[in-house]
Protein backbone atom coordinates (compact mmCIF):
# COMPACT_ATOMS: atom_id res chain seq x y z
CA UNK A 1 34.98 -23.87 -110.37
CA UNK A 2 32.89 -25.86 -112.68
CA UNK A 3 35.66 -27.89 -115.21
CA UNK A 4 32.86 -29.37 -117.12
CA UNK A 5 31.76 -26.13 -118.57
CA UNK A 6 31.59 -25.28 -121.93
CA UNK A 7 31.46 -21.99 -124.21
CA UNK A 8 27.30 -22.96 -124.24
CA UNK A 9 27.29 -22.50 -119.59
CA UNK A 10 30.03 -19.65 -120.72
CA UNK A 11 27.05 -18.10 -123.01
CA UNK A 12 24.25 -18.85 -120.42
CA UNK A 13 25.53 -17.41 -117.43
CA UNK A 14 26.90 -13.91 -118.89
CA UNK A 15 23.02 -14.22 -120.59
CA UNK A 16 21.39 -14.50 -117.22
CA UNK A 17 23.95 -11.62 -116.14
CA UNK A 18 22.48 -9.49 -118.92
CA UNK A 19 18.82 -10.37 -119.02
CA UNK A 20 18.02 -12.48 -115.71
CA UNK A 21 15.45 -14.98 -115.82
CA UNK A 22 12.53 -13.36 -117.75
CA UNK A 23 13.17 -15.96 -120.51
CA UNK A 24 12.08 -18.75 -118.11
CA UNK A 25 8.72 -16.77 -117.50
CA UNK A 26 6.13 -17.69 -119.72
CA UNK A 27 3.46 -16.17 -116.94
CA UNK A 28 3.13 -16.24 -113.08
CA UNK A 29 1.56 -19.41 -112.82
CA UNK A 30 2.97 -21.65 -114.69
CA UNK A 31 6.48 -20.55 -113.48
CA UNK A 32 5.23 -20.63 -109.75
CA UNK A 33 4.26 -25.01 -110.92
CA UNK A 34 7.81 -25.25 -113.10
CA UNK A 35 9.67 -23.78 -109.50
CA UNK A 36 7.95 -26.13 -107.12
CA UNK A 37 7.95 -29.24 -109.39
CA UNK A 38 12.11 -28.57 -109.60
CA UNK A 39 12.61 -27.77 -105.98
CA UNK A 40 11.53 -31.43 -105.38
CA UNK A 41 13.84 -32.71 -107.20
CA UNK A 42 16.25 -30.76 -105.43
CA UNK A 43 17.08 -33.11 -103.11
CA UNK A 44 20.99 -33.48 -103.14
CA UNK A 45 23.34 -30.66 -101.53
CA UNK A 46 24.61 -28.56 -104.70
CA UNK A 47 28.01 -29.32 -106.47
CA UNK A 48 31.16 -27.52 -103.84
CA UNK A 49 27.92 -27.13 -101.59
CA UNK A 50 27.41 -23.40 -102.88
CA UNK A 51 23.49 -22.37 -102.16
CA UNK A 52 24.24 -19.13 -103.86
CA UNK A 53 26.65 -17.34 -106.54
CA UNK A 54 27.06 -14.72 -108.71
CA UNK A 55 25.96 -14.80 -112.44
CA UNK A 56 28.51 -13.59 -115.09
CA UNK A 57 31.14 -11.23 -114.27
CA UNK A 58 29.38 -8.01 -112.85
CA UNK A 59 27.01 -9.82 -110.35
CA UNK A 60 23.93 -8.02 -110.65
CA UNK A 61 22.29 -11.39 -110.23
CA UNK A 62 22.64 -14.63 -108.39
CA UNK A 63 21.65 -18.31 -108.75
CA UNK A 64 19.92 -19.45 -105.96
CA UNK A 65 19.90 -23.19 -105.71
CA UNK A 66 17.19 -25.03 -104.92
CA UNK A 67 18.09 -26.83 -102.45
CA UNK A 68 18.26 -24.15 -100.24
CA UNK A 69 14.04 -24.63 -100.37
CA UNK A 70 13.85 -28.06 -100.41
CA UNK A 71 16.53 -28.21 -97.09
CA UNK A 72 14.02 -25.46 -94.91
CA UNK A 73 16.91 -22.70 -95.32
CA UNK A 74 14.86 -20.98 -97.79
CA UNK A 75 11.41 -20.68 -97.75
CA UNK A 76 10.16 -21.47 -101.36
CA UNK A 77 7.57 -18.39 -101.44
CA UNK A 78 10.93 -15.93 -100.36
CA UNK A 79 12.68 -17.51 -103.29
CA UNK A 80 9.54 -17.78 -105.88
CA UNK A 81 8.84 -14.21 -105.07
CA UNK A 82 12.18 -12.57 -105.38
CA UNK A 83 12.34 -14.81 -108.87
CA UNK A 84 9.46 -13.88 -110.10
CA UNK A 85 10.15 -10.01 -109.39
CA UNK A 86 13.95 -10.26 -111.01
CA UNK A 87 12.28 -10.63 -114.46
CA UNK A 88 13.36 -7.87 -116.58
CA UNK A 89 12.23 -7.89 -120.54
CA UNK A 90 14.35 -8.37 -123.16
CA UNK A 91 14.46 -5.33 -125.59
CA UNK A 92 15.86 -4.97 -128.96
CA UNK A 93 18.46 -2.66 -127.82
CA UNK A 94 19.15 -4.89 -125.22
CA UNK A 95 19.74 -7.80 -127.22
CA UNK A 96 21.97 -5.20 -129.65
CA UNK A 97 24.10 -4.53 -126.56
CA UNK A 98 24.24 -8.17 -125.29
CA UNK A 99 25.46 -9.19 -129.14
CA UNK A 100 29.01 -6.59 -128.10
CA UNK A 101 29.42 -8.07 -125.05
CA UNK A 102 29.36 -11.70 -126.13
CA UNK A 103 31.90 -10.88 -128.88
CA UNK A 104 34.37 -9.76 -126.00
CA UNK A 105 33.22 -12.36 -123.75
CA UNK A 106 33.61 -15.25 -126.27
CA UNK A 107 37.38 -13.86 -126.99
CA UNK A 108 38.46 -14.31 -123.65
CA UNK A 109 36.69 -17.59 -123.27
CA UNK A 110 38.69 -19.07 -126.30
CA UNK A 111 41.76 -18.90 -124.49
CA UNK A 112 40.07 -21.25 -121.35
CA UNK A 113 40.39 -24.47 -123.88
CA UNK A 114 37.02 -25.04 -123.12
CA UNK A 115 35.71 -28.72 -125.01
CA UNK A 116 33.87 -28.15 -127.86
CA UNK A 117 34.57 -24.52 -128.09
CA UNK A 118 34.42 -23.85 -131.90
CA UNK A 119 31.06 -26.39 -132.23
CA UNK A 120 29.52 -23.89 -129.52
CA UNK A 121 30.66 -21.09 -130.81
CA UNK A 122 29.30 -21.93 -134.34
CA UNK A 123 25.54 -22.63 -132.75
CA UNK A 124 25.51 -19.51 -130.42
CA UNK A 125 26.64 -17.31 -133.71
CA UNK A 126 23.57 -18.60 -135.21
CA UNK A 127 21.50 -18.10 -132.25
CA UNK A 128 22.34 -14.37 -132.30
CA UNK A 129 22.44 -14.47 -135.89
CA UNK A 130 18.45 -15.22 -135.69
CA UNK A 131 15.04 -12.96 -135.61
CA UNK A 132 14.20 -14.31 -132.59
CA UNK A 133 14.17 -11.67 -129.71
CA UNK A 134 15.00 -15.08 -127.26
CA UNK A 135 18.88 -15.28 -127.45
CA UNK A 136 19.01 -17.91 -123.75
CA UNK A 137 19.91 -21.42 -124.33
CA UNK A 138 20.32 -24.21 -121.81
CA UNK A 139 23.11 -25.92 -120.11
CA UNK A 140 25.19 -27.92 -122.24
CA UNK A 141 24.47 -31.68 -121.86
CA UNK A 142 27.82 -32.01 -120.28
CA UNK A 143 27.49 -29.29 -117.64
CA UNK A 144 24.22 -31.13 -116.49
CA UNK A 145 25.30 -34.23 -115.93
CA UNK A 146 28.41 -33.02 -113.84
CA UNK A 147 26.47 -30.77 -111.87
CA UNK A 148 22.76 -31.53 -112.31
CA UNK A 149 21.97 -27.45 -111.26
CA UNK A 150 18.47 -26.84 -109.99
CA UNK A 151 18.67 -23.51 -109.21
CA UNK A 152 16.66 -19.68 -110.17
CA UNK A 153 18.13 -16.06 -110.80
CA UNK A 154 17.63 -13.41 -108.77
CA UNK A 155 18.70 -9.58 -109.31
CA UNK A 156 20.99 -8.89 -106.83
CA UNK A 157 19.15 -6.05 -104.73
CA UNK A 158 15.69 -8.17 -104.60
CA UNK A 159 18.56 -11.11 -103.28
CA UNK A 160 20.67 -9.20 -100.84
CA UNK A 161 17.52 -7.41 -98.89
CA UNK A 162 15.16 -11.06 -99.01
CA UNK A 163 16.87 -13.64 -99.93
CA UNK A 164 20.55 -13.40 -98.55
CA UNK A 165 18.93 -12.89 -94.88
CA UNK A 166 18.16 -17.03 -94.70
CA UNK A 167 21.59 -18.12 -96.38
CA UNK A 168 24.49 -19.21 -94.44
C-alpha cells in the first residue's frame, strides 16, 4: 500500500504491533499537548484516504489518523483517551521476544526489495544490539515525505468498543 516504505516503517510498524505507543508517552500531559499540537496540522485527508488500519501483521492495534479529529469524525478526547489507555510498558522479556520476531520479520522483508534495505538493516541491528530498553525508531525520511502520517496507536479492543463507533 505504501511503495515508499522502507525496512526502518517495516521495523516501526511490527514495533507498534508489539509494544503500542507507550514509547511516545513521556507522561499524560505532555502527550495530551504533543496530540493536539499534531492534530492541527492534520489538515489534509490521509494518503488512499484510510482514517484507520491495522499495525503489523496480527492487528492488535490500529493507527488512527488524525485527521479523523481535525475533520469532526473523531472527537479528539475519544481518540486522546483510547491513546493514552493503549500504552503498555516495555519489559525486558518483552524486548527479548520482540528481538525473535524481528529476525523472522526482517527475513521476509528482504525479499520485498525494499530501498535501502541492508543500510536499515545495519542501524536497526544496532538499535537492538543496544542497552537501551527503547528499541522504536521513527519513520524513515522517505516514508514521511510520501505520506506525511499524523496519526496515534490504539490497542485494538480500547479501538473497536470507542473509537471504531465514529469511523466510516
Amino acid at each position: 500500500m505504501y511503495p515508499a516504505t522502507t525496512l526502518q516503517d517495516v521495523y516501526k510498524s511490527f514495533y507498534q504491533e508489539a509494544f503500542g505507543p507507550g514509547h511516545i508517552i513521556e507522561d499524560e500531559y505532555s502527550a495530551a499537548a504533543y496530540f493536539h499540537q499534531e492534530t492541527s496540522l492534520s489538515t489534509e485527508e490521509p494518503y488512499g484516504g484510510y482514517l484507520y488500519e491495522p499495525t503489523g501483521l496480527d492487528g492488535g492495534y490500529y493507527r488512527v489518523n488524525l485527521y479523523a479529529v481535525h475533520s469532526g469524525t473523531l472527537p479528539a478526547e475519544v481518540l486522546l483517551s483510547a491513546f493514552l489507555r493503549s500504552a503498555e510498558p516495555v519489559t525486558p522479556e518483552g524486548v527479548k521476544q520482540w528481538k525473535k520476531t524481528w529476525r523472522r520479520v526482517a527475513k521476509v522483508a528482504r525479499d520485498f526489495n525494499l530501498p535501502g534495505y541492508e543500510a536499515d538493516k545495519e542501524a536497526l541491528d544496532e538499535i537492538l544490539a543496544s542497552d537501551s530498553p527503547d528499541k522504536a525508531v521513527h519513520h524513515s525520511d522517505p516514508y514521511n515525505a510520501a505520506y506525511d502520517p499524523h496519526y496515534r496507536i490504539v490497542r485494538k479492543d480500547i479501538f473497536e468498543q470507542e473509537v471504531r463507533p465514529y469511523l466510516p
